[in-house]
N, C-alpha and C. Protein backbone atom coordinates (compact mmCIF):
# COMPACT_ATOMS: atom_id res chain seq x y z
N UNK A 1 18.04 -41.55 49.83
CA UNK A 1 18.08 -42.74 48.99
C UNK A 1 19.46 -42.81 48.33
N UNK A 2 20.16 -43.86 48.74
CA UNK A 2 21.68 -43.91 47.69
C UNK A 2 21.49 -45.24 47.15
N UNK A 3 21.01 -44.96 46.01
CA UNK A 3 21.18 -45.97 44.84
C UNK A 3 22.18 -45.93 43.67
N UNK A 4 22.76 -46.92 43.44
CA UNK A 4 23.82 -46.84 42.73
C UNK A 4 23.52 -46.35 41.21
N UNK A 5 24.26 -45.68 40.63
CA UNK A 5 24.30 -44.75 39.65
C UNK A 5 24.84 -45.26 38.52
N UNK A 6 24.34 -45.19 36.87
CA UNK A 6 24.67 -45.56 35.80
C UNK A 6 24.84 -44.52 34.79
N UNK A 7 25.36 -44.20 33.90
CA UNK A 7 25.50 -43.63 32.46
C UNK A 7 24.89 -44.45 31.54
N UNK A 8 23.97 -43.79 30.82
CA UNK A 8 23.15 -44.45 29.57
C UNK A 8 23.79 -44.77 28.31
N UNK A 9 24.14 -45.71 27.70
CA UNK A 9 25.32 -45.92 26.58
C UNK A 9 24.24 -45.54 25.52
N UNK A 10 23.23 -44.90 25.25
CA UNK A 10 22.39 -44.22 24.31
C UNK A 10 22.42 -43.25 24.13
N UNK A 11 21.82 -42.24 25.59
CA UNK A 11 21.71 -41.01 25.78
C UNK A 11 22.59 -40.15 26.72
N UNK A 12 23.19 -41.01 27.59
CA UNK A 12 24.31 -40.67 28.20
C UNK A 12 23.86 -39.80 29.30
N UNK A 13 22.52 -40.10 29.91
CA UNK A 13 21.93 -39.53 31.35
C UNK A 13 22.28 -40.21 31.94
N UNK A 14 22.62 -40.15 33.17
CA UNK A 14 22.83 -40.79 34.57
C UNK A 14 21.33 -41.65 34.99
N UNK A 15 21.35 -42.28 35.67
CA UNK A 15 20.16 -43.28 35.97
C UNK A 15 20.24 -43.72 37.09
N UNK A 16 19.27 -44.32 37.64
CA UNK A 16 19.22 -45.50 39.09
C UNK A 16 19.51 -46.88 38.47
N UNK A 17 20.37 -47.72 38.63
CA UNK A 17 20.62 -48.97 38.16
C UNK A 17 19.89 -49.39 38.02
N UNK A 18 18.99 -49.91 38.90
CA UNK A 18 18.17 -50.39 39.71
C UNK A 18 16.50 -50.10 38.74
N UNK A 19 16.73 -49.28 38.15
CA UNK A 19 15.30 -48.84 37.12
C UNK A 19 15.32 -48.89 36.22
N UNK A 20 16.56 -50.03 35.18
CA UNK A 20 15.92 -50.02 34.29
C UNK A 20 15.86 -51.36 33.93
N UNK A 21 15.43 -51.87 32.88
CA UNK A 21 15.18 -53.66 32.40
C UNK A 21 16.30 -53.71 32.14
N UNK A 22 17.17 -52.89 31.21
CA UNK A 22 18.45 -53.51 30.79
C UNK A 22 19.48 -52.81 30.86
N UNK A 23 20.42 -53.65 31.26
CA UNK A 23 21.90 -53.37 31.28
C UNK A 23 22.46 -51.82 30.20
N UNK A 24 22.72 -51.12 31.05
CA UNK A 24 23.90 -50.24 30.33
C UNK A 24 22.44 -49.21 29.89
N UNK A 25 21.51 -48.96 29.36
CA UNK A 25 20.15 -48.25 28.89
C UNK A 25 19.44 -47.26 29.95
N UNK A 26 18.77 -46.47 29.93
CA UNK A 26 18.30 -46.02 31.49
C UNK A 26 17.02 -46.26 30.55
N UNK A 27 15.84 -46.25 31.82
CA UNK A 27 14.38 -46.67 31.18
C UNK A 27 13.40 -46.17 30.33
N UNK A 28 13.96 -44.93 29.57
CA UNK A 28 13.32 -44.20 28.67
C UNK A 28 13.89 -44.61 27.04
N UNK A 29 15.00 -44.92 27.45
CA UNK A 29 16.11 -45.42 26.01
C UNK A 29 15.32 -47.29 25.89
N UNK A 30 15.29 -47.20 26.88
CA UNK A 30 15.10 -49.16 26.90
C UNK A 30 13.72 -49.19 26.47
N UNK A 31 12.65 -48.16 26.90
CA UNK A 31 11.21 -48.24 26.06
C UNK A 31 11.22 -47.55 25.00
N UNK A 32 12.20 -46.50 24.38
CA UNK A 32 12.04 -46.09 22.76
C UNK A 32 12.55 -47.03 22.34
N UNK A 33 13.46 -47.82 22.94
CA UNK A 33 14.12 -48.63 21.56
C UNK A 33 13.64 -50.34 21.72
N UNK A 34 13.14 -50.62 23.07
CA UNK A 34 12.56 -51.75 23.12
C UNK A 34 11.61 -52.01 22.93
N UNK A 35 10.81 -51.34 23.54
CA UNK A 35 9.41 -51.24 24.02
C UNK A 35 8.80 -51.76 25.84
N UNK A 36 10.21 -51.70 26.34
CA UNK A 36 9.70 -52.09 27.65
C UNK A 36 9.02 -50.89 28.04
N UNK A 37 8.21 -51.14 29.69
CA UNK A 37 7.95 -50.14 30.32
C UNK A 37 8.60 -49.12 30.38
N UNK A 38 8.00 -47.70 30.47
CA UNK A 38 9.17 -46.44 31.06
C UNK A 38 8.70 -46.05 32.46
N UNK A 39 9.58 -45.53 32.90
CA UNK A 39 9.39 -45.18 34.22
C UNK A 39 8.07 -43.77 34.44
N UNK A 40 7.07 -43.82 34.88
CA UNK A 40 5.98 -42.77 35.70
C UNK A 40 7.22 -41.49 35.55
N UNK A 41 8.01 -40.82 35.17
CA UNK A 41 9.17 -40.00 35.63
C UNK A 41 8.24 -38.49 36.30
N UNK A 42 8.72 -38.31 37.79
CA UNK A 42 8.69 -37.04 38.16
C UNK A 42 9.62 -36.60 38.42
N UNK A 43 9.49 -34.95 37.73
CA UNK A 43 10.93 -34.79 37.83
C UNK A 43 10.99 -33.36 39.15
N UNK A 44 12.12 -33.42 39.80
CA UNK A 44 12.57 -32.83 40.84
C UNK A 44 13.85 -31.58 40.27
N UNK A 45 13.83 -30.80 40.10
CA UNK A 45 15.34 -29.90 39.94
C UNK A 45 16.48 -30.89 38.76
N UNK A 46 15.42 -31.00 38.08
CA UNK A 46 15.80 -31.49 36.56
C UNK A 46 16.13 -33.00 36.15
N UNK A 47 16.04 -33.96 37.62
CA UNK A 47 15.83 -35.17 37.08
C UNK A 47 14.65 -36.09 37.83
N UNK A 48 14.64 -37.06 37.00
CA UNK A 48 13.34 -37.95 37.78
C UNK A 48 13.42 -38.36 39.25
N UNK A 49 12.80 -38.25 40.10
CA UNK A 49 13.16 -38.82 41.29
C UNK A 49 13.00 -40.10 41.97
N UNK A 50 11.77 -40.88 40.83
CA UNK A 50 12.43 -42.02 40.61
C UNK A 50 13.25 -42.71 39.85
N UNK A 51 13.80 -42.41 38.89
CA UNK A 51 14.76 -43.44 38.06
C UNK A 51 16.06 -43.00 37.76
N UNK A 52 16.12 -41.29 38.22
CA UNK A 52 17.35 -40.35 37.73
C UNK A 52 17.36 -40.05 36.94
N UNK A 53 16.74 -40.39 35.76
CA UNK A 53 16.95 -39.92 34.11
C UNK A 53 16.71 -38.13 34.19
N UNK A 54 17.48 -37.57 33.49
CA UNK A 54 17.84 -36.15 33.38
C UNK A 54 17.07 -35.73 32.55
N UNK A 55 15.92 -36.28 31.37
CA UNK A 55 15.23 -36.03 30.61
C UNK A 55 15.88 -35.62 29.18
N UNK A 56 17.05 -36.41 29.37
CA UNK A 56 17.92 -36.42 27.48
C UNK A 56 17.63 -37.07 26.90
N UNK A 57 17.91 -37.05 25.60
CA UNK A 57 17.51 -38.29 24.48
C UNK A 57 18.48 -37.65 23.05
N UNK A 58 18.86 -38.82 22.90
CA UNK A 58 20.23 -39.13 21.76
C UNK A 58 19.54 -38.54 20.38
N UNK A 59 20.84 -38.62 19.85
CA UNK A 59 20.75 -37.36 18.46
C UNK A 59 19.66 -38.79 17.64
N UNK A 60 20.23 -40.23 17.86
CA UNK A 60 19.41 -40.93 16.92
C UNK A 60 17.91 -41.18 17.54
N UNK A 61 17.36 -40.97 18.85
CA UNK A 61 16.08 -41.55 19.12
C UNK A 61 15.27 -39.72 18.68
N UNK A 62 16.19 -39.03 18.53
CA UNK A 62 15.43 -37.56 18.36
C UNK A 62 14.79 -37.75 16.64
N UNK A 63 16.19 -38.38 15.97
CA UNK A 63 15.77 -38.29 14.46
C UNK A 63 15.14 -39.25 14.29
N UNK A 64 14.82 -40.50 14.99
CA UNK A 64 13.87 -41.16 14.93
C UNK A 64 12.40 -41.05 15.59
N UNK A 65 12.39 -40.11 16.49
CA UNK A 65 11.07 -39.33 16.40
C UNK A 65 10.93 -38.36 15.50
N UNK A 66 11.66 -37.96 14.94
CA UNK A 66 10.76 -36.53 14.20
C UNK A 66 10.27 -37.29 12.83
N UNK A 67 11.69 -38.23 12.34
CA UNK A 67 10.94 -39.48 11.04
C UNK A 67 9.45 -40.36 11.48
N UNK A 68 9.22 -40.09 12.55
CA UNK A 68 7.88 -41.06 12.83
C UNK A 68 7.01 -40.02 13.42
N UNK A 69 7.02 -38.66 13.02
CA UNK A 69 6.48 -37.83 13.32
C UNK A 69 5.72 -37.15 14.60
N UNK A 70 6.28 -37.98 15.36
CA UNK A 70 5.95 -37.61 17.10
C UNK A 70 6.75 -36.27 17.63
């Protein structure tokens, strides 16, 4: 599969373009901070194998889970 490849301007994982709703976001950043869908993610040798996400998340969606106690 060669799908073209993005950097997350949130979390700064690599992504499948192609998977997420919005521009520049990969689909885990775009449903904490939107509420769109997230991707089913299985992950393969440390990233999803469908969407690419590496399973990171930014210093602010971290402190905004632990303030909302998740």
């Amino acid at each position: 599969m060669n799908q073209e490849k993005k950097i997350c301007a949130e979390c700064e994982s690599e992504y499948y373009k192609d998977s997420s709703e919005m521009i520049d976001l990969c689909p885990d950043c775009t449903h904490k901070l939107y509420g769109y869908p997230n991707c089913k993610h299985g992950f393969e040798d440390g990233k999803c194998i469908k969407c690419g996400w590496n399973g990171q998340t930014s210093k602010y969606l971290k402190n905004r889970e632990k303030k909302a106690g998740n």
